[in-house]
Protein backbone atom coordinates (compact mmCIF):
# COMPACT_ATOMS: atom_id res chain seq x y z
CA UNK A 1 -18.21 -2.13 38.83
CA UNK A 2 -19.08 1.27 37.83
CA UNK A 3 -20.34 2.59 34.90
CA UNK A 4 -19.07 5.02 32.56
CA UNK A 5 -20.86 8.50 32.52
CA UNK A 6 -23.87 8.68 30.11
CA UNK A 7 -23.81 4.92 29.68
CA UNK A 8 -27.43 3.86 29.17
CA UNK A 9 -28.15 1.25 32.40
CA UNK A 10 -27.80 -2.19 30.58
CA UNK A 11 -24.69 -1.61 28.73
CA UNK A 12 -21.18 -2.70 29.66
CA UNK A 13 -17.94 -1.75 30.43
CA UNK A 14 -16.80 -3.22 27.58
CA UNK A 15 -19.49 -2.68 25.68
CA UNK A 16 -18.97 0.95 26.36
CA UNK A 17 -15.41 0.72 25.45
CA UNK A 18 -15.83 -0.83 22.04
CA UNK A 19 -18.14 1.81 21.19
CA UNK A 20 -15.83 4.11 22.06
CA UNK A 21 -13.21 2.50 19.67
CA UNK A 22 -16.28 2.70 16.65
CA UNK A 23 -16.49 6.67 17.80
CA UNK A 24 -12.90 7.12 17.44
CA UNK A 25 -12.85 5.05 13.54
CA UNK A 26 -15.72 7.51 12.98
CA UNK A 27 -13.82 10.13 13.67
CA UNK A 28 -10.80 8.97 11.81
CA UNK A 29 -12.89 7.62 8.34
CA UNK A 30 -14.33 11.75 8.47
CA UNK A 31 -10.75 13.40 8.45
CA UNK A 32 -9.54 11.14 6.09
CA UNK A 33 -13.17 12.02 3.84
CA UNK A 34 -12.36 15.62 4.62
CA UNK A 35 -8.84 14.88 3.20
CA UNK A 36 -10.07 13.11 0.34
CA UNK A 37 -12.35 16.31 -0.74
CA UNK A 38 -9.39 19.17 -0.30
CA UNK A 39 -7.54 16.74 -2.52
CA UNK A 40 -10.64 15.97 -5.06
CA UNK A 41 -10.98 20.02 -5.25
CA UNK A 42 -7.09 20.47 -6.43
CA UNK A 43 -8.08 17.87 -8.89
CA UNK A 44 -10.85 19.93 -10.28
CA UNK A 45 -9.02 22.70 -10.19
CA UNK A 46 -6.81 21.33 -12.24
CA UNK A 47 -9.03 19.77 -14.66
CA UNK A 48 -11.05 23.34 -15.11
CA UNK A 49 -7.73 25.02 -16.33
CA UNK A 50 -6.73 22.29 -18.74
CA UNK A 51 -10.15 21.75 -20.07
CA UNK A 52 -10.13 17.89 -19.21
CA UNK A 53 -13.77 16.36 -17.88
CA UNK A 54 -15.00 13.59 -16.53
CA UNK A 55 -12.75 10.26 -16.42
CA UNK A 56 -14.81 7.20 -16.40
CA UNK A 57 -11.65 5.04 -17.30
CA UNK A 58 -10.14 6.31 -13.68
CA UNK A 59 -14.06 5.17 -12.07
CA UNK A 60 -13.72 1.96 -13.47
CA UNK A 61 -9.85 1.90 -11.64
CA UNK A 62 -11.10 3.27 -8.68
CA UNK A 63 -13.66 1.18 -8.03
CA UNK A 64 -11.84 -1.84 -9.16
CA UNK A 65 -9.22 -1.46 -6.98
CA UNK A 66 -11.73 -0.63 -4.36
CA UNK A 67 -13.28 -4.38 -4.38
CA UNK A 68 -10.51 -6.14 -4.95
CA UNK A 69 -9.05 -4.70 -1.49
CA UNK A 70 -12.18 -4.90 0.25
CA UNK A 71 -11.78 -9.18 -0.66
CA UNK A 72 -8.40 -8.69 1.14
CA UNK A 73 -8.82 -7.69 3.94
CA UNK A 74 -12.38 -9.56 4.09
CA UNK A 75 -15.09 -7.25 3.41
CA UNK A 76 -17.83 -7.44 0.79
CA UNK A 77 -17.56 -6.09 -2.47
CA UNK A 78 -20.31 -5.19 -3.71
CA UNK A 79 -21.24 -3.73 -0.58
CA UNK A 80 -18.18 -1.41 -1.00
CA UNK A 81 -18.46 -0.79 -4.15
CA UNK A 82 -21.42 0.97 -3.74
CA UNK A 83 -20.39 2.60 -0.46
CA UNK A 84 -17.33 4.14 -2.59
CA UNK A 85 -19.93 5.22 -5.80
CA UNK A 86 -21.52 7.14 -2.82
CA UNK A 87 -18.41 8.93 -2.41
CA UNK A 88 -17.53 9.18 -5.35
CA UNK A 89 -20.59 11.44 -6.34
CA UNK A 90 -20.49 13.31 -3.15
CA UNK A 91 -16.76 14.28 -4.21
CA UNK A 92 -18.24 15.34 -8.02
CA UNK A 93 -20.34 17.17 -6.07
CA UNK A 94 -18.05 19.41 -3.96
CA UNK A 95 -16.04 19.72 -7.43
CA UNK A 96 -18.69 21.32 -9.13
CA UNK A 97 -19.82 23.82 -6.73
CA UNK A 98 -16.70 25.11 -6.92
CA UNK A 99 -14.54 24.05 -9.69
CA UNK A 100 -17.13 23.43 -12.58
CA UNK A 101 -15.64 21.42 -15.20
């Protein structure tokens, strides 16, 4: 059976193919990050014209909501809690190079 193109010598076919199903969920988790920033920016554009600041109420909802998914659909909580704090301060980030509030 032949391999695939670029396919280091001891892997797969299917090996091959499942990574190639992890490249594509890469792919997929960055425009949906990429989405999740545009729409982070409108709301720091919004909160720099109306004065609000930062919302730790909304963390705490985020976040919450956030772990008690990740138990749904079988994934640890903790673990994505802090994987979505991560985020979370990346996003503050973007918003405050260009939409200090």
């Amino acid at each position: 059976m032949a391999k695939k193109e670029g396919a280091a010598p001891n892997e797969t076919p299917n090996l091959v193919r499942l990574r190639a199903q992890i490249d594509e969920i890469d792919a997929a988790l960055l425009q949906l990050i990429a989405k999740r920033k545009d729409i982070a920016l409108e709301i720091a554009k919004v909160k720099q014209s109306s004065g609000s600041s930062d919302d730790e109420q909304r963390l705490k909802e985020v976040l919450d909501r956030v772990q008690g998914k990740a138990k749904e659909v079988g994934l640890d909580e903790s673990e994505m809690k802090s994987l979505w704090k991560s985020l979370i301060a990346y996003m503050i980030k973007e918003q405050m190079k260009k939409y200090p509030y």
